[in-house]
PDB file of N, CA and C in Angstrom:
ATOM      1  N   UNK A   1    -264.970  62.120-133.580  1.00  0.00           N
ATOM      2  CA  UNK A   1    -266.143  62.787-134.119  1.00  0.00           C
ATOM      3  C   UNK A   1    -266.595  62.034-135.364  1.00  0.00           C
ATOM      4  N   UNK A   2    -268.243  61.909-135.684  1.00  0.00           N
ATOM      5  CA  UNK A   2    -268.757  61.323-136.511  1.00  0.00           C
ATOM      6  C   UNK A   2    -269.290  62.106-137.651  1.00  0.00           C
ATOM      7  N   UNK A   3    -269.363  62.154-138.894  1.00  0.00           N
ATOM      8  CA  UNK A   3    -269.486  63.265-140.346  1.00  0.00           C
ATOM      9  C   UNK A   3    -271.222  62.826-139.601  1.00  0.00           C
ATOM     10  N   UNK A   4    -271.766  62.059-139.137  1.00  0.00           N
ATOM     11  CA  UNK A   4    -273.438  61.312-139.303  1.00  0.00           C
ATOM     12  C   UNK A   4    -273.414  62.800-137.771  1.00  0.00           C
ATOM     13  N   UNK A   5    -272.772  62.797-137.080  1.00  0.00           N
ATOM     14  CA  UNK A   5    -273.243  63.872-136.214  1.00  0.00           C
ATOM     15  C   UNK A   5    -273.229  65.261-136.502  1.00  0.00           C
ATOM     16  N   UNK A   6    -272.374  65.885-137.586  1.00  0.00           N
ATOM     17  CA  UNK A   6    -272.642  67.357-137.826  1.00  0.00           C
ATOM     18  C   UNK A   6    -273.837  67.080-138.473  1.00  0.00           C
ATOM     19  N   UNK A   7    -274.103  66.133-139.877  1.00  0.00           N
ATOM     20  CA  UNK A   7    -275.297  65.809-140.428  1.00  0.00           C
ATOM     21  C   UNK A   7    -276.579  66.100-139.955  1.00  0.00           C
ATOM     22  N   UNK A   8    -276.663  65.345-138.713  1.00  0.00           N
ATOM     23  CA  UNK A   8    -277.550  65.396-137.812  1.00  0.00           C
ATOM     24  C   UNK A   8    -277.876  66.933-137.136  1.00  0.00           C
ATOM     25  N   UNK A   9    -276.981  67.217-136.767  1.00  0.00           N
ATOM     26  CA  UNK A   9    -277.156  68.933-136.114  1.00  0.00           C
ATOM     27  C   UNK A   9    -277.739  69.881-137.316  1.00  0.00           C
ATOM     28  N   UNK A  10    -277.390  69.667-138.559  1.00  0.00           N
ATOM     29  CA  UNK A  10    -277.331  70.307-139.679  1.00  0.00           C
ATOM     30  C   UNK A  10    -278.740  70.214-139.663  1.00  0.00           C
ATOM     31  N   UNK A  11    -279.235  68.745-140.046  1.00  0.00           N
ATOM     32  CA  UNK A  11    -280.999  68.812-140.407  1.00  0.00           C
ATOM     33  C   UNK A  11    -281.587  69.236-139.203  1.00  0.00           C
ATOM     34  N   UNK A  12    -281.274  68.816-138.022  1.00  0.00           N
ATOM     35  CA  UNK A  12    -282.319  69.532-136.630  1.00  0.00           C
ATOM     36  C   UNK A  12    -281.852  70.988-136.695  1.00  0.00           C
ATOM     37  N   UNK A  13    -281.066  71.927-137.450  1.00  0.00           N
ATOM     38  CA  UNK A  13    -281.189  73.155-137.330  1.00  0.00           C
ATOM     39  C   UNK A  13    -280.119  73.439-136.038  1.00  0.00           C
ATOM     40  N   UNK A  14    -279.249  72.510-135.168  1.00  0.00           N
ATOM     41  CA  UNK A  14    -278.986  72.722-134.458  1.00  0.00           C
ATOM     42  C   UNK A  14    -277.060  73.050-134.537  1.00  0.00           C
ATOM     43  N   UNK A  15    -276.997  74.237-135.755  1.00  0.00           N
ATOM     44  CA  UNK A  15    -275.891  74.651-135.587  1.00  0.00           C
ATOM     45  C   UNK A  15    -275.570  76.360-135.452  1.00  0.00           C
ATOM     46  N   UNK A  16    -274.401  76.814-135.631  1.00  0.00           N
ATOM     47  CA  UNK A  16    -273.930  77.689-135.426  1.00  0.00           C
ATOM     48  C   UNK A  16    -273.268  78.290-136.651  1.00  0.00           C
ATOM     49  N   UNK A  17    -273.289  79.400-137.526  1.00  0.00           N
ATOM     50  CA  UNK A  17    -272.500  79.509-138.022  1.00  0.00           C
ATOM     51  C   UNK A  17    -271.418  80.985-138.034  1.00  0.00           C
ATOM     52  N   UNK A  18    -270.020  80.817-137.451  1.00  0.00           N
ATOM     53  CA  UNK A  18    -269.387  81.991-137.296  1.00  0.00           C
ATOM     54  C   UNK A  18    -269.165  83.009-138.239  1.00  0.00           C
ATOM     55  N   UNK A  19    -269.142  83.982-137.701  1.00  0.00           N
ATOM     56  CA  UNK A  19    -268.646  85.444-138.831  1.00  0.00           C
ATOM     57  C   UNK A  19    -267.514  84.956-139.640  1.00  0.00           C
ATOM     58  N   UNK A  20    -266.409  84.456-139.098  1.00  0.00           N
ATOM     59  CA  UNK A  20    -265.636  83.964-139.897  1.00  0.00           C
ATOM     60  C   UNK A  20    -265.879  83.195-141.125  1.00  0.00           C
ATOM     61  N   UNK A  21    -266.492  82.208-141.071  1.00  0.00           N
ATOM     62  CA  UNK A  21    -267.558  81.572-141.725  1.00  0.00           C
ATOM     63  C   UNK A  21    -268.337  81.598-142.969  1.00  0.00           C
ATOM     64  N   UNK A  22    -268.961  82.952-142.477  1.00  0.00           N
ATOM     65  CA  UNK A  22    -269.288  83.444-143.399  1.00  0.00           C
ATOM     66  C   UNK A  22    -268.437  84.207-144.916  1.00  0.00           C
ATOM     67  N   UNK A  23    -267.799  84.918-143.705  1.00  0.00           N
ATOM     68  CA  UNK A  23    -267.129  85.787-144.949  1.00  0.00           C
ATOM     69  C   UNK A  23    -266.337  84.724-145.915  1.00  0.00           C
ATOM     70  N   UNK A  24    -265.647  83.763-145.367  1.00  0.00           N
ATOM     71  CA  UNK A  24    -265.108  83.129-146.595  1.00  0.00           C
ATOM     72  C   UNK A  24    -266.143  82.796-147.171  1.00  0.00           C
ATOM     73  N   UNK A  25    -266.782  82.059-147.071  1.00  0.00           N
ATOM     74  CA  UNK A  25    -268.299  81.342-147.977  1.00  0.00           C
ATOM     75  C   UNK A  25    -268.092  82.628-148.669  1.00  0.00           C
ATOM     76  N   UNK A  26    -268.614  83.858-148.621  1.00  0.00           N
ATOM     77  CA  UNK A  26    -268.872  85.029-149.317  1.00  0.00           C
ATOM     78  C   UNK A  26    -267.561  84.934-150.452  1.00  0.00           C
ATOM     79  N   UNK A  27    -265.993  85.383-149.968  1.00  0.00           N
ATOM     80  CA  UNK A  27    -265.006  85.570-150.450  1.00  0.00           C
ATOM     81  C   UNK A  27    -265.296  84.310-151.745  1.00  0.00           C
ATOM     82  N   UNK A  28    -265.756  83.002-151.391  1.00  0.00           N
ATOM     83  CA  UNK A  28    -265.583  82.144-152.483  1.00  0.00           C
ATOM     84  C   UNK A  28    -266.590  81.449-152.846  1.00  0.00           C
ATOM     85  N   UNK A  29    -267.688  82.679-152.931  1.00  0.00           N
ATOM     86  CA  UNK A  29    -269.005  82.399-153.493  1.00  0.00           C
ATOM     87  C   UNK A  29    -269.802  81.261-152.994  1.00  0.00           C
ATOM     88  N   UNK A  30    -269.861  80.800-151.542  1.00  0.00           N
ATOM     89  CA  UNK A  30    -270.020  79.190-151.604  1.00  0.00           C
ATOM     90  C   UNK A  30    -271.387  80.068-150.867  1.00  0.00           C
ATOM     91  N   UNK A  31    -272.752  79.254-150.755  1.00  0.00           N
ATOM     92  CA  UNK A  31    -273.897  79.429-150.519  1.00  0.00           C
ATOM     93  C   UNK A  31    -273.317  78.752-148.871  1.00  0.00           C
ATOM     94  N   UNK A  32    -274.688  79.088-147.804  1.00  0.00           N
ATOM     95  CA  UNK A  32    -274.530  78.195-146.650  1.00  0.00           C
ATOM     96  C   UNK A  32    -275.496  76.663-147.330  1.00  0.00           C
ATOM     97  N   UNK A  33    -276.413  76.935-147.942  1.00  0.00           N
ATOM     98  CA  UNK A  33    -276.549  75.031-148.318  1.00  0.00           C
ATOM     99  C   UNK A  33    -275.968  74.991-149.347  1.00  0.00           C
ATOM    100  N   UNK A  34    -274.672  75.368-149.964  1.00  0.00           N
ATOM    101  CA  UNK A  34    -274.086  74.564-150.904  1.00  0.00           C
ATOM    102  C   UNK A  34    -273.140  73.763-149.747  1.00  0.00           C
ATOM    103  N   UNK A  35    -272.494  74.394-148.518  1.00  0.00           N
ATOM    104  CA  UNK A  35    -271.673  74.205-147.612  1.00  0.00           C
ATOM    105  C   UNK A  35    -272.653  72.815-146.716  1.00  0.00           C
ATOM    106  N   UNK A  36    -273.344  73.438-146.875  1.00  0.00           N
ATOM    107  CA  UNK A  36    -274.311  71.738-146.166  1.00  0.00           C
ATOM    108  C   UNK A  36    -274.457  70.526-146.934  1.00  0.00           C
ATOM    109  N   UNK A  37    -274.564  70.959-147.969  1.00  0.00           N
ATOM    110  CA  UNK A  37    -274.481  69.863-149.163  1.00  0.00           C
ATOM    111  C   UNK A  37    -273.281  69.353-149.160  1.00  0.00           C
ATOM    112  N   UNK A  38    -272.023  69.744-149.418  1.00  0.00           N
ATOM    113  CA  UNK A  38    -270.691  69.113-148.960  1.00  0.00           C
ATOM    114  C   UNK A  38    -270.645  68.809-147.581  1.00  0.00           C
ATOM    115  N   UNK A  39    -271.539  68.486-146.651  1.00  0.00           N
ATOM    116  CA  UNK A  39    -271.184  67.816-145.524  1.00  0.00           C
ATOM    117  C   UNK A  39    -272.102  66.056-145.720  1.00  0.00           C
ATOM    118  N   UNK A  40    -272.723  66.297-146.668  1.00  0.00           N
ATOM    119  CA  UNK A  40    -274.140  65.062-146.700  1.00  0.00           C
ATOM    120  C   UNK A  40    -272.584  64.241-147.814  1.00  0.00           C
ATOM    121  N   UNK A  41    -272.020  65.259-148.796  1.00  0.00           N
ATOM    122  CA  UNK A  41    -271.513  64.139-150.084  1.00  0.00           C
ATOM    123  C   UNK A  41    -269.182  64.442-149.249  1.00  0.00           C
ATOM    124  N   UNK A  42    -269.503  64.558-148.140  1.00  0.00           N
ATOM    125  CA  UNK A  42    -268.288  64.593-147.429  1.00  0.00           C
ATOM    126  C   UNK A  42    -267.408  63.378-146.939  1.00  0.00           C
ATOM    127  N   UNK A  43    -265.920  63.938-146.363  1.00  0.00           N
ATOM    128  CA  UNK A  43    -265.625  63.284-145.360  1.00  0.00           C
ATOM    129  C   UNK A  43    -264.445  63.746-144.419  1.00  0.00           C
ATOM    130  N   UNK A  44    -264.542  62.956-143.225  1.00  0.00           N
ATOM    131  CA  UNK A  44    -263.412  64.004-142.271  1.00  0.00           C
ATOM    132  C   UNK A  44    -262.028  63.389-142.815  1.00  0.00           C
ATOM    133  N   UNK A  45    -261.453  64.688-142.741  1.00  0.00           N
ATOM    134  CA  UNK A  45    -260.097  64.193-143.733  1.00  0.00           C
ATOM    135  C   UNK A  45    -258.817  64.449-142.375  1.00  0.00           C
ATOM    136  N   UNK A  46    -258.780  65.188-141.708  1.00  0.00           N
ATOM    137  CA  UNK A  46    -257.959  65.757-140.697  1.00  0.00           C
ATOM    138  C   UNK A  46    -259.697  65.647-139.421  1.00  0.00           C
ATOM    139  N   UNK A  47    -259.228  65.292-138.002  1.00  0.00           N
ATOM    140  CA  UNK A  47    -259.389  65.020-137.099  1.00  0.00           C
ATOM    141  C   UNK A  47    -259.070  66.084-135.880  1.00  0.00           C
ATOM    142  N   UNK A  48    -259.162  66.816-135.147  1.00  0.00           N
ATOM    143  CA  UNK A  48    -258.850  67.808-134.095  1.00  0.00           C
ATOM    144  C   UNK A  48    -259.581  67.084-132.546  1.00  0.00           C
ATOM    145  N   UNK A  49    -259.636  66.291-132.420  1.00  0.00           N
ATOM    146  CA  UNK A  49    -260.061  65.660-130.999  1.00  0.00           C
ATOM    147  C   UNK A  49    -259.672  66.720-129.841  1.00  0.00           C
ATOM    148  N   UNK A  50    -258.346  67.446-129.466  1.00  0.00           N
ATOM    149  CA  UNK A  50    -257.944  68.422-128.735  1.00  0.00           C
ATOM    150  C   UNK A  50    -258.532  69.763-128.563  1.00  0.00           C
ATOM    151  N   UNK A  51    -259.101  70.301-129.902  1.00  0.00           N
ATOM    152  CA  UNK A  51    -259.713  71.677-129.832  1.00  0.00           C
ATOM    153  C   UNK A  51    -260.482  72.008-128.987  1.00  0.00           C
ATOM    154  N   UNK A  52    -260.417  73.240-128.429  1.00  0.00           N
ATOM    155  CA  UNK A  52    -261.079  73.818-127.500  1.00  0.00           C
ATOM    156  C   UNK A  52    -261.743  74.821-128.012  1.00  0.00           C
ATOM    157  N   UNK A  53    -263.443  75.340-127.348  1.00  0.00           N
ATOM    158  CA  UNK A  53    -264.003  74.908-126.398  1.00  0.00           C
ATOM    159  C   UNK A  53    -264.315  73.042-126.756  1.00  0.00           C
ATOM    160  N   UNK A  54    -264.368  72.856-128.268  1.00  0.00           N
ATOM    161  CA  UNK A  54    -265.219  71.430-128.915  1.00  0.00           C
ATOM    162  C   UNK A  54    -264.225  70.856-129.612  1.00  0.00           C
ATOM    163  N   UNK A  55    -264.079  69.847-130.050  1.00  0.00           N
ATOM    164  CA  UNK A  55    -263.684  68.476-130.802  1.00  0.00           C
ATOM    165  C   UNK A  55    -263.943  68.984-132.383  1.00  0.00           C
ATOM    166  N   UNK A  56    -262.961  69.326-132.897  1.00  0.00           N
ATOM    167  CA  UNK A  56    -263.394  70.366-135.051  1.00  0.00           C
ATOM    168  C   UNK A  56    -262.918  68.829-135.528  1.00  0.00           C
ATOM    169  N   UNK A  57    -263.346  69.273-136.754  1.00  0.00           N
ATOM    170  CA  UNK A  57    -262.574  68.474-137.732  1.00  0.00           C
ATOM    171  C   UNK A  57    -262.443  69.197-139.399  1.00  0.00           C
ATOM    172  N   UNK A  58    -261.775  68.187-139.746  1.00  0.00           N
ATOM    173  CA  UNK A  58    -261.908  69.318-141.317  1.00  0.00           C
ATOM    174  C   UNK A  58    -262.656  67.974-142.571  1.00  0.00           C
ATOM    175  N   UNK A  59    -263.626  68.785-143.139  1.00  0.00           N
ATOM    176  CA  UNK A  59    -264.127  67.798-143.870  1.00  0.00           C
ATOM    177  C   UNK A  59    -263.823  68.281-145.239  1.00  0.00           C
ATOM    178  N   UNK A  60    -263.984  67.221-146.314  1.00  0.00           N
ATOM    179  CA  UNK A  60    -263.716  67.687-147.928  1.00  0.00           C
ATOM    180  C   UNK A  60    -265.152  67.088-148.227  1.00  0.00           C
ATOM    181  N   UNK A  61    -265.832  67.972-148.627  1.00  0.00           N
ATOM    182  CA  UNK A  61    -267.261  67.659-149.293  1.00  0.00           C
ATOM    183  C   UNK A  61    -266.791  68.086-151.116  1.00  0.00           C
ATOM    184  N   UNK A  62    -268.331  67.760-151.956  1.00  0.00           N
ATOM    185  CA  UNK A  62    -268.578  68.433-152.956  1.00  0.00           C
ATOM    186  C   UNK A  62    -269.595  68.877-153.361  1.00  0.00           C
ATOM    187  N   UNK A  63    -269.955  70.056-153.935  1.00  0.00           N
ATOM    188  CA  UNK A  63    -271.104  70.722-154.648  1.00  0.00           C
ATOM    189  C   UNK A  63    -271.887  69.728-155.045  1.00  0.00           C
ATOM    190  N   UNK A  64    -272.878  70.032-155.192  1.00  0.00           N
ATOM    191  CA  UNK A  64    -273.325  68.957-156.600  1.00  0.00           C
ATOM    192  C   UNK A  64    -273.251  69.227-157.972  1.00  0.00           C
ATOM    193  N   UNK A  65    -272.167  70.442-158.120  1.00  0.00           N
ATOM    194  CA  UNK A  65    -271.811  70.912-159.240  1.00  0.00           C
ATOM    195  C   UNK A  65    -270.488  69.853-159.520  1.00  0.00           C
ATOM    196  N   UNK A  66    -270.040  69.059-158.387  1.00  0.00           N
ATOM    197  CA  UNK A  66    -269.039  68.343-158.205  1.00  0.00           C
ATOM    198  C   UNK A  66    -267.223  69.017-157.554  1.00  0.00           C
ATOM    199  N   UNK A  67    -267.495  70.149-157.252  1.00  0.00           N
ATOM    200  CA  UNK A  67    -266.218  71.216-157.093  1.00  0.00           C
ATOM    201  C   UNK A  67    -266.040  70.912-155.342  1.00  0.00           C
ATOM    202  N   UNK A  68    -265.038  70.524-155.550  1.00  0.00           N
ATOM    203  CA  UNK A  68    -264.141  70.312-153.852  1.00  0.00           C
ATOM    204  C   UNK A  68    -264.582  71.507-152.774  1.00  0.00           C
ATOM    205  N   UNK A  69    -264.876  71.310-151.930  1.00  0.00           N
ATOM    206  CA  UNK A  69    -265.191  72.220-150.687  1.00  0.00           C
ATOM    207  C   UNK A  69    -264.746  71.946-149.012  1.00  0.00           C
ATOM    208  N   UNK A  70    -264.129  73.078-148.132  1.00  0.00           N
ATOM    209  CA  UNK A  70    -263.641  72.206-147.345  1.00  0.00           C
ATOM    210  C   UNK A  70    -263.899  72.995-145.998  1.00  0.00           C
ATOM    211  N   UNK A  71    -264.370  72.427-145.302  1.00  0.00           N
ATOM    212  CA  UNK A  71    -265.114  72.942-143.907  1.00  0.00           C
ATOM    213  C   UNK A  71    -264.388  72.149-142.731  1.00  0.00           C
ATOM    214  N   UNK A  72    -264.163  73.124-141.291  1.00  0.00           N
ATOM    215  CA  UNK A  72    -263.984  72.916-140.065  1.00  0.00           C
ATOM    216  C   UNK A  72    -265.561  73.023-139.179  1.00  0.00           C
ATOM    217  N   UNK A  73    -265.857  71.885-138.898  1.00  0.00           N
ATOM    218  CA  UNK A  73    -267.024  72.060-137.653  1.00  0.00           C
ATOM    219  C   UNK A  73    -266.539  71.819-136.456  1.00  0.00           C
ATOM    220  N   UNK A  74    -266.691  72.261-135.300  1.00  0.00           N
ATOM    221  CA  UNK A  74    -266.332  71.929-133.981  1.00  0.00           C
ATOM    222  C   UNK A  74    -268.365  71.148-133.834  1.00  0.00           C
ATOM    223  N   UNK A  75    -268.124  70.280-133.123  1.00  0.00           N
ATOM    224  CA  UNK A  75    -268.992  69.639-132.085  1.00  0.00           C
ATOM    225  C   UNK A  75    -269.419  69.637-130.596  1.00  0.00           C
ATOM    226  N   UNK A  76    -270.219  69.871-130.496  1.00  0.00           N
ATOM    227  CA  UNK A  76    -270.757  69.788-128.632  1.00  0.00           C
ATOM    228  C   UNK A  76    -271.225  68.741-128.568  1.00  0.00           C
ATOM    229  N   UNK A  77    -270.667  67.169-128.235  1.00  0.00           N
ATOM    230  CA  UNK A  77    -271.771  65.984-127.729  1.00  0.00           C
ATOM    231  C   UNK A  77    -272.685  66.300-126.742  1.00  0.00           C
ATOM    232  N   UNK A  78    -272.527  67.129-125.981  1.00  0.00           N
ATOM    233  CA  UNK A  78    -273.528  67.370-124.769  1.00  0.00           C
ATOM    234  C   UNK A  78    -275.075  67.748-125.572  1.00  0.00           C
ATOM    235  N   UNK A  79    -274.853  69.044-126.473  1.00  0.00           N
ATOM    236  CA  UNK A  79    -276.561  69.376-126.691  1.00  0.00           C
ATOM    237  C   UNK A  79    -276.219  69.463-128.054  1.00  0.00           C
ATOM    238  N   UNK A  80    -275.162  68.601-128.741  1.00  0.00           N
ATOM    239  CA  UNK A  80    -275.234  68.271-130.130  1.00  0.00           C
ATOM    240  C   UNK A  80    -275.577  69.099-131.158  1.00  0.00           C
ATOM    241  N   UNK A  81    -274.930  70.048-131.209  1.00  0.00           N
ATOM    242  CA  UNK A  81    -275.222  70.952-131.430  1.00  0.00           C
ATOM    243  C   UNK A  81    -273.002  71.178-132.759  1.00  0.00           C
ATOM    244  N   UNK A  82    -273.563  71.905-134.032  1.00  0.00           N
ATOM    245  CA  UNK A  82    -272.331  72.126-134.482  1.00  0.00           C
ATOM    246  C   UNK A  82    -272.045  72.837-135.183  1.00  0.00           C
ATOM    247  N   UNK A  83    -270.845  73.640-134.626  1.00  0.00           N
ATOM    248  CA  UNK A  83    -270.441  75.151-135.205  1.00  0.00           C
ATOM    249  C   UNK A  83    -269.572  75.082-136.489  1.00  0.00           C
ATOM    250  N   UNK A  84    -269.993  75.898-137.532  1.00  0.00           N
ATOM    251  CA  UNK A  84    -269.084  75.843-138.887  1.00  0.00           C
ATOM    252  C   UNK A  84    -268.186  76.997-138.449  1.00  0.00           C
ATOM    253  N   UNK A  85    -267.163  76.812-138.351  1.00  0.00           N
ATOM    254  CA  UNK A  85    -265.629  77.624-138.305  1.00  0.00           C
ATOM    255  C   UNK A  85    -265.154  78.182-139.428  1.00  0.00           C
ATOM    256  N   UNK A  86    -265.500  77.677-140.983  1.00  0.00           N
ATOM    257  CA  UNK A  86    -265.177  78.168-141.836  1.00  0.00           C
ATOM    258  C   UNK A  86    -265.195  77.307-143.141  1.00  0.00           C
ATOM    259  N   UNK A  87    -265.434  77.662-144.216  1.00  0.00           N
ATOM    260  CA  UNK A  87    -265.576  77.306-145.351  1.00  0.00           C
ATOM    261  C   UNK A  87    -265.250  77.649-146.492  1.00  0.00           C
ATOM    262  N   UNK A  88    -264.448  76.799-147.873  1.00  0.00           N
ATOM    263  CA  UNK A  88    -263.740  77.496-148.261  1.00  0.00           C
ATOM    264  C   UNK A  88    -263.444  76.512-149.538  1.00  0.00           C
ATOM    265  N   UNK A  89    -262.686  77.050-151.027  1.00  0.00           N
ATOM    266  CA  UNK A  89    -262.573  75.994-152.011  1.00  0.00           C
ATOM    267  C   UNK A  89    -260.740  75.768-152.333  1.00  0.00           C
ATOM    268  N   UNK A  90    -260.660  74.493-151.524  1.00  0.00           N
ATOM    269  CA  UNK A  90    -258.913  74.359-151.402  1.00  0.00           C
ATOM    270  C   UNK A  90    -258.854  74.700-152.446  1.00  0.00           C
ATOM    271  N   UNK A  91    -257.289  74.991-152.313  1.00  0.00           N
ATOM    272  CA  UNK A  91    -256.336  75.840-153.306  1.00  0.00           C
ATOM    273  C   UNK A  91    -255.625  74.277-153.667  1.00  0.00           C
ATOM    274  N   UNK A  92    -255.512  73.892-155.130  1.00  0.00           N
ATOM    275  CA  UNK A  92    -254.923  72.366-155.223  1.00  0.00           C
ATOM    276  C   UNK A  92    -253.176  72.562-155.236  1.00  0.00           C
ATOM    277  N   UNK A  93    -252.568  73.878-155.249  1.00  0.00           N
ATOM    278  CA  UNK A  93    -251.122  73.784-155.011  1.00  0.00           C
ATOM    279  C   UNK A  93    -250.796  73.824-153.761  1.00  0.00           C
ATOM    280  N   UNK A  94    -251.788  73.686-152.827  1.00  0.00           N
ATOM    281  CA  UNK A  94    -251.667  73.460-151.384  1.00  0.00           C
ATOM    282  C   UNK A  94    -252.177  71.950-151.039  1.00  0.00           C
ATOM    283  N   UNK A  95    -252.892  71.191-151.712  1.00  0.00           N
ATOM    284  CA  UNK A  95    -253.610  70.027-151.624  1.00  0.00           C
ATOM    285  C   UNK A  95    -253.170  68.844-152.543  1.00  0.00           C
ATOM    286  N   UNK A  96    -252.656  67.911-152.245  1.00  0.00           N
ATOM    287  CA  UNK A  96    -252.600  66.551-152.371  1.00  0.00           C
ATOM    288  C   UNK A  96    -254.300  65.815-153.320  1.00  0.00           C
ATOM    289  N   UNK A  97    -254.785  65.533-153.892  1.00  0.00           N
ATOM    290  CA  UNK A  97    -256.541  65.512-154.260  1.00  0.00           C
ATOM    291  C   UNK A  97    -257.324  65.938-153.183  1.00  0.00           C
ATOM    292  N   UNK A  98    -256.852  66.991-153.102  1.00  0.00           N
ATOM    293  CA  UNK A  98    -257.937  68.004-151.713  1.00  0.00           C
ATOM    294  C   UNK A  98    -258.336  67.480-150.671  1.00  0.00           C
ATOM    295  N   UNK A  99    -257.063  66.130-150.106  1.00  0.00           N
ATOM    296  CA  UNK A  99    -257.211  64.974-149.173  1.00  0.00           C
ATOM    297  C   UNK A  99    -255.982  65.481-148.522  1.00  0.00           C
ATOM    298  N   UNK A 100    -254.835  65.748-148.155  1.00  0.00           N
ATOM    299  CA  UNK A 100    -253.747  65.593-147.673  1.00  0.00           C
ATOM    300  C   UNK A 100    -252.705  67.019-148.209  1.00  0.00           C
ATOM    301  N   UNK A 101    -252.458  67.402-147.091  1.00  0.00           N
ATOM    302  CA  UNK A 101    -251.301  68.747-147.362  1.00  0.00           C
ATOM    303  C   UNK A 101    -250.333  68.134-147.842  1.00  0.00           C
ATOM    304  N   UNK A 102    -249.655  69.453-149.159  1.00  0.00           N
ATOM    305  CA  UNK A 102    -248.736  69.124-149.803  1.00  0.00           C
ATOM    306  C   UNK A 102    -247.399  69.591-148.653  1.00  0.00           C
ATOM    307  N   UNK A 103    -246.491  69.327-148.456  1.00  0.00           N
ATOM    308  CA  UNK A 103    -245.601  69.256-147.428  1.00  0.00           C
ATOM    309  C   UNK A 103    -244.556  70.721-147.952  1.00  0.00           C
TER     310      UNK A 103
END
């Protein structure tokens, strides 16, 4: 999966965003275009090629306030189209520079 293809779904309007989704955004104040904005200043940090029904990944974007943000999109290559799974502001005693789980 390519960060230039959720991008893409993002500006054509052609995503999804789950209840799940939401409520964290809510739980941690994150706007849905602050969450879009960390996909433009992002990157895929963890990979899910296997997920079903679509191909997720997990990206680490930032605000333009500059504050770490970290989103799962699944992808449809067929009608390109991409679902936000959830969004959220890592916890850094769980995070490595909000790149890599602490073990």
């Amino acid at each position: 999966m390519k960060l230039s293809d959720i991008f893409h779904a993002i500006r054509s309007n052609r995503i999804r965003v789950t209840a799940h989704a939401r409520r964290e955004a809510e739980v941690d104040r994150l706007t849905l275009e602050q969450i879009y904005t960390t996909v433009v200043r992002g990157e895929i940090i963890e990979d899910y090629p296997n997920d079903t029904p679509y191909p997720s990944c997990l990206i680490l974007g930032y605000t333009l306030a500059g504050q770490p943000v970290h989103t799962v999109w699944a992808y449809n290559a067929e009608n390109q189209f991409a679902v936000l799974i959830t969004g959220y502001r890592p916890d850094p005693n769980l995070w490595i520079d909000f790149r890599e789980r602490r073990s």
